[in-house]
Protein backbone atom coordinates (compact mmCIF):
# COMPACT_ATOMS: atom_id res chain seq x y z
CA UNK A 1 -22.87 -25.54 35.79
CA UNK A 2 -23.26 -26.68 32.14
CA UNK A 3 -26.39 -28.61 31.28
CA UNK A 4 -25.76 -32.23 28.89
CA UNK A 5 -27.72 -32.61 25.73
CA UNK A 6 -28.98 -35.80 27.53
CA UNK A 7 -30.60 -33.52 30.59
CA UNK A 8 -32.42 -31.51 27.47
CA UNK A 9 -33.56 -34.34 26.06
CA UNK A 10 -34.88 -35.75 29.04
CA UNK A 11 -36.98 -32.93 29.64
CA UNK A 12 -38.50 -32.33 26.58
CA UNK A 13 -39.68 -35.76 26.45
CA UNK A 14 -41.49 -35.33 30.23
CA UNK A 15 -42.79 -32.08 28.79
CA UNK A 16 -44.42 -34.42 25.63
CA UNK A 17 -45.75 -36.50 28.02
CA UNK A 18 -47.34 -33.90 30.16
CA UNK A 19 -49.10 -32.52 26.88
CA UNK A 20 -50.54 -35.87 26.63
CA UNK A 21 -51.93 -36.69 29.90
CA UNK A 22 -53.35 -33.15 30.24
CA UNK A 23 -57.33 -32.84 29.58
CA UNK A 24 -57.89 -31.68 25.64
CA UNK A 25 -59.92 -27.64 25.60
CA UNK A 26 -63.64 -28.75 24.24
CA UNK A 27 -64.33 -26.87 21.85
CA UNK A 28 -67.55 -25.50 21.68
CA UNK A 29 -70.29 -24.36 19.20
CA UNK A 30 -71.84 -21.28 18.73
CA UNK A 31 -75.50 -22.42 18.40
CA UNK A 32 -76.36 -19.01 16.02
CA UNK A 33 -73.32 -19.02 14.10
CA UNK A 34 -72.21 -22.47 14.22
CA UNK A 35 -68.59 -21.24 14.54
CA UNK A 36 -66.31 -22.82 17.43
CA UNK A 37 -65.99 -20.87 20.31
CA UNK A 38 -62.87 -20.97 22.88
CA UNK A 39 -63.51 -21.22 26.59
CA UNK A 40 -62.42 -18.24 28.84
CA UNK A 41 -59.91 -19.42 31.38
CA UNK A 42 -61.30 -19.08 34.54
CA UNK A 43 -58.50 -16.70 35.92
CA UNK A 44 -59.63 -14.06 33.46
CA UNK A 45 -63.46 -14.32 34.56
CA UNK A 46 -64.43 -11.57 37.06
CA UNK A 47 -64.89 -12.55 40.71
CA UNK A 48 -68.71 -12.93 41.57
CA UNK A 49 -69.31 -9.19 44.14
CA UNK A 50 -68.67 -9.87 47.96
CA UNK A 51 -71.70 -10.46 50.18
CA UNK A 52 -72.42 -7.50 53.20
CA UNK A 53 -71.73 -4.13 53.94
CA UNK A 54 -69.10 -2.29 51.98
CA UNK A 55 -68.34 1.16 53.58
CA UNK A 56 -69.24 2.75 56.78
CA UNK A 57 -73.21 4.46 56.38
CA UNK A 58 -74.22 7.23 58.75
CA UNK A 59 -77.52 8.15 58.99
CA UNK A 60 -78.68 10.83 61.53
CA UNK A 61 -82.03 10.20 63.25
CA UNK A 62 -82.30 13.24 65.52
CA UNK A 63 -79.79 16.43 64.87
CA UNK A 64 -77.88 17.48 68.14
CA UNK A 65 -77.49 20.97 69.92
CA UNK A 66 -74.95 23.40 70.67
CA UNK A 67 -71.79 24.84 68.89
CA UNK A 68 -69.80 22.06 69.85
CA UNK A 69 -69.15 18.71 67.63
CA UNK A 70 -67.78 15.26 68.02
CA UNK A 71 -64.35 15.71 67.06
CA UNK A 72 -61.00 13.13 67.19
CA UNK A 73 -59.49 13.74 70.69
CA UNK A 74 -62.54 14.64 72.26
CA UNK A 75 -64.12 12.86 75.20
CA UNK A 76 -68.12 11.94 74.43
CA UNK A 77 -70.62 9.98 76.85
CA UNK A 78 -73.30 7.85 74.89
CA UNK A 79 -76.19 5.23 74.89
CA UNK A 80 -76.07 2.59 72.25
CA UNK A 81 -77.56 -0.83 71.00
CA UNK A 82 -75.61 -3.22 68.86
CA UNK A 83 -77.74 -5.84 66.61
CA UNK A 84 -76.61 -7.91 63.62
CA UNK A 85 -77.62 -7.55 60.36
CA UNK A 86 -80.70 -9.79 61.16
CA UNK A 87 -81.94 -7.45 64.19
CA UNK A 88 -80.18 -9.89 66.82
CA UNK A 89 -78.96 -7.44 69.77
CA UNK A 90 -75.64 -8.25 71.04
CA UNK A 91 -75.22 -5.11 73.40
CA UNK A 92 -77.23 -2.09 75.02
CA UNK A 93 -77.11 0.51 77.38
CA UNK A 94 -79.87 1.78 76.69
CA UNK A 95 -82.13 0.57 80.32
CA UNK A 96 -82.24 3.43 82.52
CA UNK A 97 -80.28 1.50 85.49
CA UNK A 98 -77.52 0.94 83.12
CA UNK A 99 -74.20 3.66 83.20
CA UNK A 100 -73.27 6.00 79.88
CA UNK A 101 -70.21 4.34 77.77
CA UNK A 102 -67.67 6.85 77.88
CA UNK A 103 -64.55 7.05 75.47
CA UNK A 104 -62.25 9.33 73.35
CA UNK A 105 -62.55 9.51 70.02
CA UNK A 106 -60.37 8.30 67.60
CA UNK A 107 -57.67 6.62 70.00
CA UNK A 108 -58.33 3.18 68.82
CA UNK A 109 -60.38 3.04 72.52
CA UNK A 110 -63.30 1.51 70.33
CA UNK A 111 -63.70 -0.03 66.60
CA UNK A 112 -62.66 1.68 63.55
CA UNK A 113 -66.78 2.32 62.57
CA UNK A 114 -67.02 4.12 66.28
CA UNK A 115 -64.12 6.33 65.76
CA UNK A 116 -65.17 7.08 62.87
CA UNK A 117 -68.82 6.93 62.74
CA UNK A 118 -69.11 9.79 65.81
CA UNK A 119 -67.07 12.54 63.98
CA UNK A 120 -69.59 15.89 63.64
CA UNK A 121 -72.61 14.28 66.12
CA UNK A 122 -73.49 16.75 69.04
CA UNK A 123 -74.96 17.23 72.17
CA UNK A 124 -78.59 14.61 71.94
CA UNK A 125 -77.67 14.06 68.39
CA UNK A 126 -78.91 10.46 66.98
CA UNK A 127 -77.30 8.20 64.67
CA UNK A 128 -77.77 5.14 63.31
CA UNK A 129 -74.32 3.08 62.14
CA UNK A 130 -74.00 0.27 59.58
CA UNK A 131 -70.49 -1.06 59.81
CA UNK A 132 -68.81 -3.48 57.60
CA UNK A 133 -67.11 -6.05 59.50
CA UNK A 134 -63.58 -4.62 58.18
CA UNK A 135 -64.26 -2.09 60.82
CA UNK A 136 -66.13 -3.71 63.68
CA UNK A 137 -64.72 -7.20 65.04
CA UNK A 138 -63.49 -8.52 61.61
CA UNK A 139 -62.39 -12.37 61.19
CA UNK A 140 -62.24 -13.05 64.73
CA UNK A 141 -65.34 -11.36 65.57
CA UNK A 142 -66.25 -11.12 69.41
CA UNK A 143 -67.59 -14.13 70.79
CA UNK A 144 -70.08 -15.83 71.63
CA UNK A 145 -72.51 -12.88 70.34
CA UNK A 146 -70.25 -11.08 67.77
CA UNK A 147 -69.42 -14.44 64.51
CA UNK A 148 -66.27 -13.50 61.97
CA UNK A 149 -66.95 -11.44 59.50
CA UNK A 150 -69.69 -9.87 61.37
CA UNK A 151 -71.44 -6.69 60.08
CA UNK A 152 -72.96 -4.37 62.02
CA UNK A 153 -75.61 -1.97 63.07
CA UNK A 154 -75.78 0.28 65.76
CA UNK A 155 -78.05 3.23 67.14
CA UNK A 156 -76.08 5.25 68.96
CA UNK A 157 -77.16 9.08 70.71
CA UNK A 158 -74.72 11.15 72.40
CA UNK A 159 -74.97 12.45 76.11
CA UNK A 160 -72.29 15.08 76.42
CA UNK A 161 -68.66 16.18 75.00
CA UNK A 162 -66.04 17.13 76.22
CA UNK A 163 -63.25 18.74 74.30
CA UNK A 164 -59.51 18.42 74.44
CA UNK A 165 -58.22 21.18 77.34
CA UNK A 166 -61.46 20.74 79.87
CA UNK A 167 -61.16 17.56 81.56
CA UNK A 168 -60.65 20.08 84.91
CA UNK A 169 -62.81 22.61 84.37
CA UNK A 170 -66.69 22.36 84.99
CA UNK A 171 -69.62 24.04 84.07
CA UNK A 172 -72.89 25.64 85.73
CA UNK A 173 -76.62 25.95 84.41
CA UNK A 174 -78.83 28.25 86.44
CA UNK A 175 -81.77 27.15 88.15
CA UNK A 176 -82.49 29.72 90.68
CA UNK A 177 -80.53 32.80 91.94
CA UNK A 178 -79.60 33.54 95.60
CA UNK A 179 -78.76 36.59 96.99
CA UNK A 180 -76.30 37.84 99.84
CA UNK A 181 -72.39 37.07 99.95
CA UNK A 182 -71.30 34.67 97.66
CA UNK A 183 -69.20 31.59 98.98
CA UNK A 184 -65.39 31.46 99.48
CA UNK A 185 -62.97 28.93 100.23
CA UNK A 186 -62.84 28.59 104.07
CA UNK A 187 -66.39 28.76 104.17
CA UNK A 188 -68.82 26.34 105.40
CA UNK A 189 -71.89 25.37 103.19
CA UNK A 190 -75.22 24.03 103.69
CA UNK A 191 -76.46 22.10 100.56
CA UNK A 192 -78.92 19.90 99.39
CA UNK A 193 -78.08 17.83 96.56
CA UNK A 194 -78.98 15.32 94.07
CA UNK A 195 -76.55 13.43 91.83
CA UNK A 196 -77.13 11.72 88.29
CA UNK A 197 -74.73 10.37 85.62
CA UNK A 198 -75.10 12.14 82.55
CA UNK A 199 -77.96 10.09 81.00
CA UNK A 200 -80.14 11.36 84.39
CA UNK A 201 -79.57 7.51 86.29
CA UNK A 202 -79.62 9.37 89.78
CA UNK A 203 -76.27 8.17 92.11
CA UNK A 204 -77.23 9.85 95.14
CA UNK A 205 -79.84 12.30 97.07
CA UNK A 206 -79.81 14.23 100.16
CA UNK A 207 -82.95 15.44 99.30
CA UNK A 208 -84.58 11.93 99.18
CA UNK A 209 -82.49 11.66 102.91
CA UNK A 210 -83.78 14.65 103.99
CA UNK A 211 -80.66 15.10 105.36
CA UNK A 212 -79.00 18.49 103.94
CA UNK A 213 -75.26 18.14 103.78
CA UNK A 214 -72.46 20.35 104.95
CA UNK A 215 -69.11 20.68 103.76
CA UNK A 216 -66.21 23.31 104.20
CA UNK A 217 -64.63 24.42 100.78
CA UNK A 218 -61.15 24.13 100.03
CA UNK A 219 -60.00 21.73 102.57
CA UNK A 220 -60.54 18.12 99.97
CA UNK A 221 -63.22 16.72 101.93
CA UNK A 222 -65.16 16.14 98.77
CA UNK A 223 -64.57 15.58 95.25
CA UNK A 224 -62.75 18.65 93.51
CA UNK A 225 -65.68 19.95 91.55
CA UNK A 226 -67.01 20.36 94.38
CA UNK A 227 -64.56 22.28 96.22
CA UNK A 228 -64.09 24.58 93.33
CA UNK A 229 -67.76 24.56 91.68
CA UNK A 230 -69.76 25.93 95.09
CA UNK A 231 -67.08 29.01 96.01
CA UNK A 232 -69.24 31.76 94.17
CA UNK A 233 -72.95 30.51 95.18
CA UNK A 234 -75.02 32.34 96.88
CA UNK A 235 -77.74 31.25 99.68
CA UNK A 236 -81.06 30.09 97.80
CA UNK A 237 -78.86 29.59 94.52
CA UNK A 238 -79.90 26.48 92.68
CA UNK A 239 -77.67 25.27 89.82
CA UNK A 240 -76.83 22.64 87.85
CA UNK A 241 -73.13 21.63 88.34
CA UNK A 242 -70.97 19.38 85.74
CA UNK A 243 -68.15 17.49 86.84
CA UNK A 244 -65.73 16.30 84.53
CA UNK A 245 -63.85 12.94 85.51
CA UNK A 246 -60.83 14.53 86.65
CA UNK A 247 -62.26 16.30 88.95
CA UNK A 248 -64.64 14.12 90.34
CA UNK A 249 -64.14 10.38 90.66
CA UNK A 250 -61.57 9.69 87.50
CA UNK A 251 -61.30 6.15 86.24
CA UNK A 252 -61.90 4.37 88.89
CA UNK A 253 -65.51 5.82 89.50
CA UNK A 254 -67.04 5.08 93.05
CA UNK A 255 -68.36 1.41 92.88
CA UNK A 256 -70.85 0.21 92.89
CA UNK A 257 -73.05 3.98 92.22
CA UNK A 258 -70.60 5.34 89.66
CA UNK A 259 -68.45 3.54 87.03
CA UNK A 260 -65.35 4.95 85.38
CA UNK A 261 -64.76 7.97 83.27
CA UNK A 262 -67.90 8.90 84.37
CA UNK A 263 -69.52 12.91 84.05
CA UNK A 264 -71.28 13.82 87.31
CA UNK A 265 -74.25 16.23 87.21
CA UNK A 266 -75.15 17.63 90.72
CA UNK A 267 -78.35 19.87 91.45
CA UNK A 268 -77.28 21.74 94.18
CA UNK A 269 -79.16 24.38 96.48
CA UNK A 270 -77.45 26.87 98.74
CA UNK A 271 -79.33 26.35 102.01
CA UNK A 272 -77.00 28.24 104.22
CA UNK A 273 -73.12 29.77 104.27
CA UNK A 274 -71.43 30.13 107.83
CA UNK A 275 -68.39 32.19 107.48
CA UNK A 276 -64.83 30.69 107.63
């Protein structure tokens, strides 16, 4: 297409009138020097800092125990309590009838500051979080307790871990040895019991009952931890037993006692073993 002189000329003169109708620059005085001084345009001025929290801060409270640490993929039980910036709380387990939150770290299960704010923590480790709202709940926030744009600040200690590989095994701590013939599948068992949830909120008791309980091994008339974690116990052996999920009540936990993903910790006595 080939432009006219006439289409030129029209727009230079709305360009001349543009000039005119546009606000004249003041030009100011340098009181010192008396020299005139040009304006910065705004563009070229920097933008004032951004209010609230810039990057994730850690800060442990209380180191943790053990050779094991909060790593990305494992499986970690935990108490927590989530204020604002101003102290408000928004959310706590931290009341003894209340059950652990359970989770696995780094699979976007939680917010970015969680996933990351866990990594290296251990066993009744401490930590308190400040999280920029970039990684909690950002714009949308979480209402009604959680506004947009919502720092953060949680104190959060971890229960227990579980690594990547042992969701179906569990684990024993002594109490009190037994003697005789240890248990084998096929064999009936005499127990008493008590049951907690990893932060010690007790589940169940025989012992408060009075009612010892009896179970044959190996034929899945109990949970599988059970099945697997007596065969080996001796009569009078007191332990501490540690059921993973998977082999205990898995995600759908045993309402309204145990909620999901939840790590079972039985104190269990040998009261008897009748041959199968």
């Amino acid at each position: 297409m080939m432009i006219s002189r006439n289409y030129l000329a029209g727009a230079l003169l709305i360009g001349m009138a543009a000039l005119a109708c546009a606000p004249k620059e003041e030009t100011k005085v340098d009181n010192m020097t008396g020299q005139p001084t040009v304006a910065e345009p705004a563009a070229n001025k920097p933008a004032p800092p951004a209010a609230g929290v810039k990057e994730l801060v850690k800060k442990d409270t209380k180191p943790g125990a053990g050779k094991d640490a909060v790593a990305k993929g494992d499986r970690v039980w935990v108490l927590y309590q989530g204020t604002l910036m101003d102290g408000t709380e928004f959310d706590s387990n931290m009341a003894p009838e209340k059950d652990p939150f359970s989770f696995s770290v780094g699979n976007g299960q939680v917010i970015e500051g969680w996933d990351e704010g866990l990594i290296g923590m251990k066993r009744g480790g401490e930590r308190e979080l400040t999280i920029p709202a970039a990684m909690a709940y950002g714009e949308a926030g979480s209402p009604p307790k959680i506004p947009a744009n919502a720092d953060l600040k949680f104190k959060v200690k971890v229960l227990e871990i579980l690594k990547p590989g042992d969701e179906n095994n569990f684990w024993k701590e002594p109490i009190k040895a037994g003697s005789g013939v240890p248990a084998a599948k096929g064999d009936t068992v005499v127990v008493h019991y008590t049951g907690t949830l990893s932060n010690g909120k007790k589940f169940d008791s025989s012992r408060d009952r009075n009612e010892p309980f009896e179970v044959t091994l190996g034929q899945g008339r109990v949970i599988k931890g059970w099945d697997f974690g007596i065969v080996g116990m001796r009569k009078g052996e007191r332990v501490k037993l540690y059921i993973p999920p998977a082999i205990g009540y898995g995600e759908a936990g045993s309402p309204p006692a145990i909620g999901p993903n939840q790590l079972l910790i039985f104190d269990i006595e040998v009261l008897e073993i009748k041959r199968g």
